[in-house]
C-alpha atoms as a PDB file:
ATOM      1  CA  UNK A   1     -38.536   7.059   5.843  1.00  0.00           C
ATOM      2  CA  UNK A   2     -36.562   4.155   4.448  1.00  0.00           C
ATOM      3  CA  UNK A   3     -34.893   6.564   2.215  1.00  0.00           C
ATOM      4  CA  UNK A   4     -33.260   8.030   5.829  1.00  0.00           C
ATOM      5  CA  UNK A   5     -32.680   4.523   6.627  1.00  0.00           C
ATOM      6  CA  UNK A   6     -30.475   3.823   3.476  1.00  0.00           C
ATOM      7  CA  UNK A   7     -28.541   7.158   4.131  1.00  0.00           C
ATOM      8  CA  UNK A   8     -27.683   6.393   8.098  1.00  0.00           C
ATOM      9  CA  UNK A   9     -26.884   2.672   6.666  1.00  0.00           C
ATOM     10  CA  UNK A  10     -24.427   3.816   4.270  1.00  0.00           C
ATOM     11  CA  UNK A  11     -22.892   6.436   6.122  1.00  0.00           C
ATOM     12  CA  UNK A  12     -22.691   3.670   9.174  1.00  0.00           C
ATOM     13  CA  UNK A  13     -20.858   1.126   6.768  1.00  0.00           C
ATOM     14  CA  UNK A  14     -18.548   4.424   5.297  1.00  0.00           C
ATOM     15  CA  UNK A  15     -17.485   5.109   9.007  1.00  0.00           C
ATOM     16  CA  UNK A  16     -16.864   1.741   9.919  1.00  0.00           C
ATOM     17  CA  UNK A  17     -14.532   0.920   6.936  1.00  0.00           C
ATOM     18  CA  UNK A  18     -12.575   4.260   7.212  1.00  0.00           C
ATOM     19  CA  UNK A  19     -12.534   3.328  11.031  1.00  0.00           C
ATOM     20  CA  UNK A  20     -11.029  -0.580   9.880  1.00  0.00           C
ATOM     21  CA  UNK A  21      -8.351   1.001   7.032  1.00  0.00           C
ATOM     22  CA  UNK A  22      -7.296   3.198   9.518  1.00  0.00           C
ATOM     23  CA  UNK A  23      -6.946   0.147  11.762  1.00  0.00           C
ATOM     24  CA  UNK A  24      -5.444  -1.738   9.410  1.00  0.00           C
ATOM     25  CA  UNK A  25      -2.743   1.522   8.316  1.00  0.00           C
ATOM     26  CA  UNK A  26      -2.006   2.056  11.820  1.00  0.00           C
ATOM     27  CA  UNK A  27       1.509   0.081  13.090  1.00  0.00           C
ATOM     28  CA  UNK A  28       1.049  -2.683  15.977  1.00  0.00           C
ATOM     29  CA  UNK A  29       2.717  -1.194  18.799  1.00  0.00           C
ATOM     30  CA  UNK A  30       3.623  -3.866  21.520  1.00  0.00           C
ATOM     31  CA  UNK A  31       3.645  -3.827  25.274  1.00  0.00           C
ATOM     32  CA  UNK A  32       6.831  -2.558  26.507  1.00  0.00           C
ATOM     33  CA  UNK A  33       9.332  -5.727  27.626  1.00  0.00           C
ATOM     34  CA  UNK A  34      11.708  -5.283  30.814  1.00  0.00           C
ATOM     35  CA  UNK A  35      13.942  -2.308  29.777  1.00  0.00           C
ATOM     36  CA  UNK A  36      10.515  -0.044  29.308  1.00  0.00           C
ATOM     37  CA  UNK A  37      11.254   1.079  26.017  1.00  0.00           C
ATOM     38  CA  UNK A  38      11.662  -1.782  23.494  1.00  0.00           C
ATOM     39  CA  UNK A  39       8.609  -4.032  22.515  1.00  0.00           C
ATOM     40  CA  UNK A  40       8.572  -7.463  24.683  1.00  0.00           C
ATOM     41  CA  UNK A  41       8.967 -10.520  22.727  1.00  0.00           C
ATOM     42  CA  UNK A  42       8.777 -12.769  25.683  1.00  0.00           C
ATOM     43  CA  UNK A  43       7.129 -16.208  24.655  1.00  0.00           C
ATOM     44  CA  UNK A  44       6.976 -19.485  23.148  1.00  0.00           C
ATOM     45  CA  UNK A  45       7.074 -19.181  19.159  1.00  0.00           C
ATOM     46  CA  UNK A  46       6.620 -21.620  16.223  1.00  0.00           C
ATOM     47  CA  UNK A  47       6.740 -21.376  12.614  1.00  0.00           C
ATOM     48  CA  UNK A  48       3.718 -23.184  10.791  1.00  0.00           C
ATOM     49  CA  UNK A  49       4.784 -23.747   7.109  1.00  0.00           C
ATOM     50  CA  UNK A  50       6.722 -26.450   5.196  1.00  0.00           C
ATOM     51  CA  UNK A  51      10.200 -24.423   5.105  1.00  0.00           C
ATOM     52  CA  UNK A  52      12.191 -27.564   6.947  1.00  0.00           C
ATOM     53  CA  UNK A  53      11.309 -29.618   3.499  1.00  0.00           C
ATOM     54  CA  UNK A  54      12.162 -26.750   1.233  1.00  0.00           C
ATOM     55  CA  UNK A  55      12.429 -22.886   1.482  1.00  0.00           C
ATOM     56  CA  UNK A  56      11.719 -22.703  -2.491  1.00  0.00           C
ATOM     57  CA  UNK A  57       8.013 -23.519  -3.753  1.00  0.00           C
ATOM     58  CA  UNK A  58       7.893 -27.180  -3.938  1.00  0.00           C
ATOM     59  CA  UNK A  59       5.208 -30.025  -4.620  1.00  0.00           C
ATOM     60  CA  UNK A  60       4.419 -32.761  -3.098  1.00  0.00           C
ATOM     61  CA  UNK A  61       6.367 -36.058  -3.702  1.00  0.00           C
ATOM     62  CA  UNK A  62       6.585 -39.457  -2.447  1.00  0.00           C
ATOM     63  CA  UNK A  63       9.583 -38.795   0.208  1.00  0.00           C
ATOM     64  CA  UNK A  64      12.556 -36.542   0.322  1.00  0.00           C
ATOM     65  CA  UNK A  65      14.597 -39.846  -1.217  1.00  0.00           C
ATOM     66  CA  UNK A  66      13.388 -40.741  -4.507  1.00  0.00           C
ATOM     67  CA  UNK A  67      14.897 -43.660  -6.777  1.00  0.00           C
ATOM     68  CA  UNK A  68      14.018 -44.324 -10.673  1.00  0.00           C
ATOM     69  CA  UNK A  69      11.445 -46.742 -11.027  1.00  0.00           C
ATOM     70  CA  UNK A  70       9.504 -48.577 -13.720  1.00  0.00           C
ATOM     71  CA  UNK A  71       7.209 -45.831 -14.344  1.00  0.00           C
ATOM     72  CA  UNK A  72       9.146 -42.626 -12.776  1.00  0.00           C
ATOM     73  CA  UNK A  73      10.389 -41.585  -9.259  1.00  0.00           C
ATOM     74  CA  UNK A  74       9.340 -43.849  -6.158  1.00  0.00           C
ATOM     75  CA  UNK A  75      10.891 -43.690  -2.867  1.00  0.00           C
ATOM     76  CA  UNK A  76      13.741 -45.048  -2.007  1.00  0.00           C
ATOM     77  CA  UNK A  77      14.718 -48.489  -0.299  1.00  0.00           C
ATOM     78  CA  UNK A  78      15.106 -47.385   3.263  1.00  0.00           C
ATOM     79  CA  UNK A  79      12.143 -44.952   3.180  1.00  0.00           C
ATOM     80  CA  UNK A  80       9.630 -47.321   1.618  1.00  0.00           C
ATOM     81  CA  UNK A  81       7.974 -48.402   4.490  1.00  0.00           C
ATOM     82  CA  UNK A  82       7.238 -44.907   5.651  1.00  0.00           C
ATOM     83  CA  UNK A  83       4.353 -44.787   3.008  1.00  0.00           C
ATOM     84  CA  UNK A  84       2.537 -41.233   3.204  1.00  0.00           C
ATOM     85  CA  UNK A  85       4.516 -40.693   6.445  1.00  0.00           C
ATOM     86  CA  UNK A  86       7.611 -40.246   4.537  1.00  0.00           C
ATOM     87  CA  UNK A  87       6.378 -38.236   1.692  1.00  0.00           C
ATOM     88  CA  UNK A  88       6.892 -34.067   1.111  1.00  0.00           C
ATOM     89  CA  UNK A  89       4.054 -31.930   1.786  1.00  0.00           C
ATOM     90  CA  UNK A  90       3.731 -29.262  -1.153  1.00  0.00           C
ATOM     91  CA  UNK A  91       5.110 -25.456  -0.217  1.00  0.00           C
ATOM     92  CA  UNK A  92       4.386 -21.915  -1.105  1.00  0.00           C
ATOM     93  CA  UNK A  93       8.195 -21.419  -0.669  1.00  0.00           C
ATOM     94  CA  UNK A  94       9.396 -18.769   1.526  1.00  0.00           C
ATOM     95  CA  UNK A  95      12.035 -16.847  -0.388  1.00  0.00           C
ATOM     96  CA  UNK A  96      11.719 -13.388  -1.630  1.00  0.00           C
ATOM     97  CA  UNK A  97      12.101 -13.569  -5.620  1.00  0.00           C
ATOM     98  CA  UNK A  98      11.180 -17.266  -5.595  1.00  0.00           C
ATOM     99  CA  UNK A  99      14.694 -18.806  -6.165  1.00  0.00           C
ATOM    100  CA  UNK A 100      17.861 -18.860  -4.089  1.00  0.00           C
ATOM    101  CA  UNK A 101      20.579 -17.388  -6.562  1.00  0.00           C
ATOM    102  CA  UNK A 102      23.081 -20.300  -6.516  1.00  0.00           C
ATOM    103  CA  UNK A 103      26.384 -19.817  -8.065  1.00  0.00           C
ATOM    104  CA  UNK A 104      26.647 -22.728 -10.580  1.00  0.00           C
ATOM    105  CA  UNK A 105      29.215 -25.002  -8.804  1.00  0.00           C
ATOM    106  CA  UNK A 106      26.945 -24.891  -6.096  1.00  0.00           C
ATOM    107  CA  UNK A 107      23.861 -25.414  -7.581  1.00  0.00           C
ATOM    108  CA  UNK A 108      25.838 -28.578  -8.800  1.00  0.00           C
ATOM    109  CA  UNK A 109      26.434 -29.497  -4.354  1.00  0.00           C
ATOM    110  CA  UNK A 110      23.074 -28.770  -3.680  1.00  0.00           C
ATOM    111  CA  UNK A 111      21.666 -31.134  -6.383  1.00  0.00           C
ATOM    112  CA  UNK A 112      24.094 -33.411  -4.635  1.00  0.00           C
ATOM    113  CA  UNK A 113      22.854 -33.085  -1.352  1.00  0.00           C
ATOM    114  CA  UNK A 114      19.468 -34.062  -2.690  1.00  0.00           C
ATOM    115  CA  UNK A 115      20.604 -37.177  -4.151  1.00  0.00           C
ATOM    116  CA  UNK A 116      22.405 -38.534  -0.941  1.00  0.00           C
ATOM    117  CA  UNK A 117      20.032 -36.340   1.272  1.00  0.00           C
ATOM    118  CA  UNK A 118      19.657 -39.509   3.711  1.00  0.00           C
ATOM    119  CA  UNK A 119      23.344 -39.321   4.782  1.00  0.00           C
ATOM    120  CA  UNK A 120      24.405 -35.817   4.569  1.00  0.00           C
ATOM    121  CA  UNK A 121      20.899 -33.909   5.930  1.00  0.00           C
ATOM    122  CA  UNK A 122      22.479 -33.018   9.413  1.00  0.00           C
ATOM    123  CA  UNK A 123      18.922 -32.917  11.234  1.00  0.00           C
ATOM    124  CA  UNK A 124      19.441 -37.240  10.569  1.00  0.00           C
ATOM    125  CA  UNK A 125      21.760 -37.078  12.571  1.00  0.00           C
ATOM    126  CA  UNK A 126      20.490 -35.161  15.342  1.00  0.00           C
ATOM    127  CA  UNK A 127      23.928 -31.902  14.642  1.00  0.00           C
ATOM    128  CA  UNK A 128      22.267 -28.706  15.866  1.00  0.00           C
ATOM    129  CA  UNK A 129      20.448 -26.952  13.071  1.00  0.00           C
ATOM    130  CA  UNK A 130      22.009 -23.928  12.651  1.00  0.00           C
ATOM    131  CA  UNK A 131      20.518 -20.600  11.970  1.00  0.00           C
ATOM    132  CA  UNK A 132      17.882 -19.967  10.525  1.00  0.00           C
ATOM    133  CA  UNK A 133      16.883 -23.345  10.057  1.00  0.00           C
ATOM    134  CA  UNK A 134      16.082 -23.551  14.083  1.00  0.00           C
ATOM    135  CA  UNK A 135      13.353 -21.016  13.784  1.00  0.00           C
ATOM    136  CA  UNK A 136      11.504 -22.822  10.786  1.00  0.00           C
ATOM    137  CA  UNK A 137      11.626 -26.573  12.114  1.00  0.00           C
ATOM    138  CA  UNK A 138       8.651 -28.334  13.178  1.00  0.00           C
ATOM    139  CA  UNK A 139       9.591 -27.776  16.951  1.00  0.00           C
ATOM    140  CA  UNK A 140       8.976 -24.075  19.332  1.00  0.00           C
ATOM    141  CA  UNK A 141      11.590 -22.042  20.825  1.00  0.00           C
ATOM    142  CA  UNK A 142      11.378 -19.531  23.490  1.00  0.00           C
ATOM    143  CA  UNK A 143      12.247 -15.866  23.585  1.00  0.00           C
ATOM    144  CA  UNK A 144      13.771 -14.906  26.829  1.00  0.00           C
ATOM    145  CA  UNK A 145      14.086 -11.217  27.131  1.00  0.00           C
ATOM    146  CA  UNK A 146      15.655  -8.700  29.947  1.00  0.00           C
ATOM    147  CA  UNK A 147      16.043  -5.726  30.438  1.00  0.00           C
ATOM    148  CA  UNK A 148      19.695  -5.890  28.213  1.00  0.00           C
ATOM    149  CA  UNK A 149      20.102  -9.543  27.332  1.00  0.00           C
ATOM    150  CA  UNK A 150      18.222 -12.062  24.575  1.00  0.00           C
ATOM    151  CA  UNK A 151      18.353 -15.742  25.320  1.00  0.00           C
ATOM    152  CA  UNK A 152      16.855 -18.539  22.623  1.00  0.00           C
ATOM    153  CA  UNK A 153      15.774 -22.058  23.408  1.00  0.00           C
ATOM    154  CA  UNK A 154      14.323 -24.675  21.075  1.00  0.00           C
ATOM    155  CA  UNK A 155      13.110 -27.537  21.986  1.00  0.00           C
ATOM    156  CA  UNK A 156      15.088 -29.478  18.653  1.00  0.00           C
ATOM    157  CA  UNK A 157      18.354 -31.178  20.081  1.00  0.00           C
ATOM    158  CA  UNK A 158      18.398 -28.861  23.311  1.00  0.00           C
ATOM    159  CA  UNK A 159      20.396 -26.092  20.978  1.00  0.00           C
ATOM    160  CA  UNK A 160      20.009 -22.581  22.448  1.00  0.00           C
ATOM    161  CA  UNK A 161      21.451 -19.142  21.751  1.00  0.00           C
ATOM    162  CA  UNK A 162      23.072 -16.701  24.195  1.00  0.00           C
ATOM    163  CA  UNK A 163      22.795 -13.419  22.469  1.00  0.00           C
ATOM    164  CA  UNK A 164      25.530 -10.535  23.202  1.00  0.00           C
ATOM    165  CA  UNK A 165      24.061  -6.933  23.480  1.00  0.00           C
ATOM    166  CA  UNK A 166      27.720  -5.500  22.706  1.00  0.00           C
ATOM    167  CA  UNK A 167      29.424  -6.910  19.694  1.00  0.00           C
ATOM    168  CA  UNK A 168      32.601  -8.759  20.958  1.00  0.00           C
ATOM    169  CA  UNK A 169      34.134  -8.905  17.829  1.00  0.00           C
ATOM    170  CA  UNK A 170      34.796 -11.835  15.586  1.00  0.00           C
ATOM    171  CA  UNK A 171      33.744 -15.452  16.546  1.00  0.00           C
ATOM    172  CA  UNK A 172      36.569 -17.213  17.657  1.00  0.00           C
ATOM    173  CA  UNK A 173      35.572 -20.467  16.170  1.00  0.00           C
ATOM    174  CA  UNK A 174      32.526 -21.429  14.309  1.00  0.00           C
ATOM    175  CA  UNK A 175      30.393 -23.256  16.513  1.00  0.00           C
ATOM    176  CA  UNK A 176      26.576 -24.971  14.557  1.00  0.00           C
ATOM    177  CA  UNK A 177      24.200 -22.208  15.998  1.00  0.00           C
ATOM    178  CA  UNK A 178      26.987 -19.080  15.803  1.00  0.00           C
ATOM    179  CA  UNK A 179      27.509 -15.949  17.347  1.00  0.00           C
ATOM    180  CA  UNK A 180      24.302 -13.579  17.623  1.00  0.00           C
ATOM    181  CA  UNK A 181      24.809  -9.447  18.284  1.00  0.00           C
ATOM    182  CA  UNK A 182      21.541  -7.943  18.981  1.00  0.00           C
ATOM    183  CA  UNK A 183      20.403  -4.437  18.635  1.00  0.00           C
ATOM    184  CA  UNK A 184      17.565  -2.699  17.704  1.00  0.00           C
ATOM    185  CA  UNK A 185      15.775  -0.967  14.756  1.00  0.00           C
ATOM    186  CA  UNK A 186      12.481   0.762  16.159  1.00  0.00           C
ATOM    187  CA  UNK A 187      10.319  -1.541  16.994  1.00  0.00           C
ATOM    188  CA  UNK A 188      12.774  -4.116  15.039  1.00  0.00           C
ATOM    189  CA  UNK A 189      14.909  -7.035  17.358  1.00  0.00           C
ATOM    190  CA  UNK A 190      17.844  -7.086  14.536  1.00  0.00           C
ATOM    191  CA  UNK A 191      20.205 -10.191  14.973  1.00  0.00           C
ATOM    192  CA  UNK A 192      23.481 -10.381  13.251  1.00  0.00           C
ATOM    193  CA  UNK A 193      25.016 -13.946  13.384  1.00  0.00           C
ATOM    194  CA  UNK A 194      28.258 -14.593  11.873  1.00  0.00           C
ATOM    195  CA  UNK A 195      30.961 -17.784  12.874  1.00  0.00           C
ATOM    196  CA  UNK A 196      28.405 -20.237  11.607  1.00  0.00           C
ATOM    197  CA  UNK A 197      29.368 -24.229  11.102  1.00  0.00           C
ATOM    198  CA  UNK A 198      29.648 -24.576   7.120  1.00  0.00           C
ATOM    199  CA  UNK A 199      27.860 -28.379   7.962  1.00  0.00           C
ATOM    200  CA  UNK A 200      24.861 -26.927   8.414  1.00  0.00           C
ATOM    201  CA  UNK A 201      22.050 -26.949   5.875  1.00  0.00           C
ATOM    202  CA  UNK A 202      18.888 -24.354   5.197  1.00  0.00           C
ATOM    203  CA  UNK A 203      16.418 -27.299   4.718  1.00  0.00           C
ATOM    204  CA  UNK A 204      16.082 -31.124   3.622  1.00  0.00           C
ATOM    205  CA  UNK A 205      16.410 -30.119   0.354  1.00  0.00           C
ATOM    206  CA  UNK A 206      20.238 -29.659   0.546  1.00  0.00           C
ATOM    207  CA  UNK A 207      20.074 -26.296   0.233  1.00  0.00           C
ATOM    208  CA  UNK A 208      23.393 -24.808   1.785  1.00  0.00           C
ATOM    209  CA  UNK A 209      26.379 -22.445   2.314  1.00  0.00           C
ATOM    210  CA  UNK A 210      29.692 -22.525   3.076  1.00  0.00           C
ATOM    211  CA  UNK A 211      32.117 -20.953   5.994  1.00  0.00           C
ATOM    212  CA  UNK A 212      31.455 -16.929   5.024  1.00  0.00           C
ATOM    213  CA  UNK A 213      27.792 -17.090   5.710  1.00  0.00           C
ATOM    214  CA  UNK A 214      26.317 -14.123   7.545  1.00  0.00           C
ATOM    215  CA  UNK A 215      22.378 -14.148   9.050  1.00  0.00           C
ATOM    216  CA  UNK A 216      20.723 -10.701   9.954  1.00  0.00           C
ATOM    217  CA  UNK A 217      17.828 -11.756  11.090  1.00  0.00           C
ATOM    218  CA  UNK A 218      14.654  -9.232  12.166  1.00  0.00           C
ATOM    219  CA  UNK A 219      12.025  -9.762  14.377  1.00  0.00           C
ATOM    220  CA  UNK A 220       8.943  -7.932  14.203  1.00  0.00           C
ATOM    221  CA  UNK A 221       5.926  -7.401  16.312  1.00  0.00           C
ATOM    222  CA  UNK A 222       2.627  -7.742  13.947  1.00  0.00           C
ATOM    223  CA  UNK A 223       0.288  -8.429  16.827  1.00  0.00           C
ATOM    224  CA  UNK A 224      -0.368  -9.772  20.510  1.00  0.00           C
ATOM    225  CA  UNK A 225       0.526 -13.488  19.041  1.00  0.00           C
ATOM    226  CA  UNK A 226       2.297 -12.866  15.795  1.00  0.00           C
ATOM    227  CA  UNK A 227       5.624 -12.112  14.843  1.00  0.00           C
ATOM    228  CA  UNK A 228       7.170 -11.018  11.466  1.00  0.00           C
ATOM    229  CA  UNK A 229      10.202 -12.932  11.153  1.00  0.00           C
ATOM    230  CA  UNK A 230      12.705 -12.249   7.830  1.00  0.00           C
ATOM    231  CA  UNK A 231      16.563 -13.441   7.385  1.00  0.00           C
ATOM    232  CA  UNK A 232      19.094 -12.013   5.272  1.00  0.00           C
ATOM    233  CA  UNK A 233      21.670 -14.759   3.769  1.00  0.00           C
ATOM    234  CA  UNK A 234      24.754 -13.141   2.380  1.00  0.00           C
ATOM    235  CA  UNK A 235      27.723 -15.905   1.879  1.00  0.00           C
ATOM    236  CA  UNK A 236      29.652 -14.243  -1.560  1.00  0.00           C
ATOM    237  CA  UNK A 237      31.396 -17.884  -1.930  1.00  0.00           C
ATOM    238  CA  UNK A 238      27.501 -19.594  -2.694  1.00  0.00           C
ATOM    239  CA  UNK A 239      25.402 -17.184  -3.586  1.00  0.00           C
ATOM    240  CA  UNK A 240      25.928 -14.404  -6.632  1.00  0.00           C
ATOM    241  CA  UNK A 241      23.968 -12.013  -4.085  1.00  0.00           C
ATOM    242  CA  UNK A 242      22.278 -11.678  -0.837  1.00  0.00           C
ATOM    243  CA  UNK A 243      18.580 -13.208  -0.610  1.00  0.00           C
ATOM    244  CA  UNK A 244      15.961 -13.187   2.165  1.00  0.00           C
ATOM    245  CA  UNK A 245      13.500 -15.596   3.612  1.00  0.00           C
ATOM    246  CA  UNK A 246      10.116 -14.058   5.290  1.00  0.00           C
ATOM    247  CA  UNK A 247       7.483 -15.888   7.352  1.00  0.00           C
ATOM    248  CA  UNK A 248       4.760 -15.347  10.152  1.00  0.00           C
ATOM    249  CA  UNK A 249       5.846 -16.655  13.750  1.00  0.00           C
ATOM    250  CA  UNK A 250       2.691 -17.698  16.348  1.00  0.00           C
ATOM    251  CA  UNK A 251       2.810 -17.456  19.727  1.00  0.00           C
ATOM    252  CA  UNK A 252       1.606 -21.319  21.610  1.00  0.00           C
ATOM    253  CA  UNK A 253      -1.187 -20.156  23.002  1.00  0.00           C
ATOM    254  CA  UNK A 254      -1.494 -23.560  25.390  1.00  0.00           C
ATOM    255  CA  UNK A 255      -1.971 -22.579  29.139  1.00  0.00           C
ATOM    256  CA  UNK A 256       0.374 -24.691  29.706  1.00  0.00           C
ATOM    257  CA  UNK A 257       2.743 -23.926  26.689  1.00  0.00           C
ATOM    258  CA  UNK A 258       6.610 -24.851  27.493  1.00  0.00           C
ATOM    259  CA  UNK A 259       9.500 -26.546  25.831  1.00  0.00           C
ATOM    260  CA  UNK A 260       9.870 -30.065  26.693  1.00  0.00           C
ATOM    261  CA  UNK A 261      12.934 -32.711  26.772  1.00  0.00           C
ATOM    262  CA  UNK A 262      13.358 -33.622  22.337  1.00  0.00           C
ATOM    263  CA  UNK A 263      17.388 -34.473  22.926  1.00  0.00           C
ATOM    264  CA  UNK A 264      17.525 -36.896  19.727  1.00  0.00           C
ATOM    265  CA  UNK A 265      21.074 -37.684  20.131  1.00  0.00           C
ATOM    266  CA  UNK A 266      20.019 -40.863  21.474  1.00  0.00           C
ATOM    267  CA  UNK A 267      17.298 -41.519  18.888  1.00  0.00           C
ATOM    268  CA  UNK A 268      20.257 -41.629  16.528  1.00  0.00           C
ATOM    269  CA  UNK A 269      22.775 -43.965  18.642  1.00  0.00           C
ATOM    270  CA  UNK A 270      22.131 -47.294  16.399  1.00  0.00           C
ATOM    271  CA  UNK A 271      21.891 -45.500  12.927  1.00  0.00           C
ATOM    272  CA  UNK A 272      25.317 -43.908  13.698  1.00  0.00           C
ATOM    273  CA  UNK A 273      26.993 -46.387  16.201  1.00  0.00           C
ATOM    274  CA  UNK A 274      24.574 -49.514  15.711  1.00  0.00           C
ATOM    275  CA  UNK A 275      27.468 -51.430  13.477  1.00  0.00           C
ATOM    276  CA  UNK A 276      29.991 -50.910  15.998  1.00  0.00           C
ATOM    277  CA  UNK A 277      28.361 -53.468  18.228  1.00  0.00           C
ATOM    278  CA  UNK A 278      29.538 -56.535  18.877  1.00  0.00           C
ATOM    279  CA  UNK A 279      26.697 -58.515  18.115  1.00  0.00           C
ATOM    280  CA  UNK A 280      25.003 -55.552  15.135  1.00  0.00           C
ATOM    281  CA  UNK A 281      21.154 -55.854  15.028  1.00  0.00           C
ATOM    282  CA  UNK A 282      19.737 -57.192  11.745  1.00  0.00           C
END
């Protein structure tokens, strides 16, 4: 008798992992968005990783500005007082390969950025982040989707995204978030943006590019909540080849999940303007 039990036990446990590979083999398919055909990626997303200090792998340190001190690096003046709140979380990195193939002058202007990182990092400042640093920031964006048309909000500085469906051609100027041309590949959003500011930055790290940069972005259904999210960077002038960046986006699940009001422009007012007063603050 407990000879039969063993054998309906293991046959139970084969049938239920053959029924989970299969499962797990078996493509996510999505519900349907507006048009009835593609998959709907209507919602509120967020990246949860530590790309916005560094895309590479990284360890923690005291803050993102560092001086030499008595016994190594400490932070620097104006970020003393920030203590732990200053400092860099460590990173798993989020580039395929594990290094962003620099050319060597500008390996020599990224290691520049670093050094004067509190006055050229544009997100100081409050300049629109560019793409794809918006989706990677430690703020949500929404997805608007019709039945022909893309639309992207994020809450960071207010910046937003009005895709075209039909390629118009070139930019006509470069503008800080670009010009996006959607289409699809299967189950695939596919985003080519092009006419990108060369003042943005990838992270606080001073990773950068200059004014050929090209994004193809993909976005990916994995589950109800959970997109797959992956960016080409091709910019021949920076880079000795094209390199990608992959990372899970998850859906706020909040019932009452929404963008709300983070227009830092005026957070920023006395850093930038503050010694134009008449009377400066101390």
């Amino acid at each position: 008798m407990n000879l039969i039990k063993v054998k309906i036990l293991s046959v139970s446990f084969l049938l239920v992992t053959f029924n989970f590979a299969q499962a797990e083999d078996s493509p996510y398919r999505a519900p349907r968005g507006p048009d009835g055909i593609h998959p709907d990626l209507n919602g509120i997303w967020q990246a949860l990783n530590e790309a916005n200090y560094d895309l590479e792998f990284h360890m923690a340190k005291a803050a993102m500005a560092l001086r030499d001190g008595p016994h190594g690096s400490v932070p620097a003046k104006a970020v003393l007082a920030l203590g732990a709140v200053g400092s860099v979380p460590p990173g798993i990195g989020v580039v395929e390969g594990g290094e962003i193939p620099y050319k060597p002058e500008a390996t020599k202007k990224r290691d520049e950025n670093r050094r004067n990182w509190l006055d050229n990092d544009p997100e100081i400042k409050c300049y629109l982040p560019g793409v794809p640093r918006a989706t990677y920031m430690p703020h949500p964006f929404q997805i608007f989707q019709s039945e022909s048309e893309f639309f992207i909000a994020y809450q960071y500085a207010g910046a937003v995204r009005d895709i075209y469906s039909v390629d118009p051609g070139p930019a006509p100027i470069d503008s800080w978030m670009g010009q996006s041309v959607a289409s699809w590949e299967g189950e695939t959003l596919v985003l080519n943006v092009t006419g990108l500011n060369p003042e943005t930055w990838f992270d606080r790290s001073g990773n950068h590019h200059g004014d050929k940069l090209q994004v193809t972005e993909r976005y990916t259904p994995m589950g109800p909540n959970h997109l797959h999210y992956e960016a080409t960077i091709t910019d021949p002038d920076t880079f000795t080849k094209p390199w990608k960046i992959s990372m899970p986006l998850y859906r706020r699940m909040e019932t009452n999940a929404q963008l709300l009001d983070f227009k830092c422009v005026e957070f920023v007012e006395e850093l930038m303007y503050g010694k134009w007063r008449r009377n400066p603050l101390d």
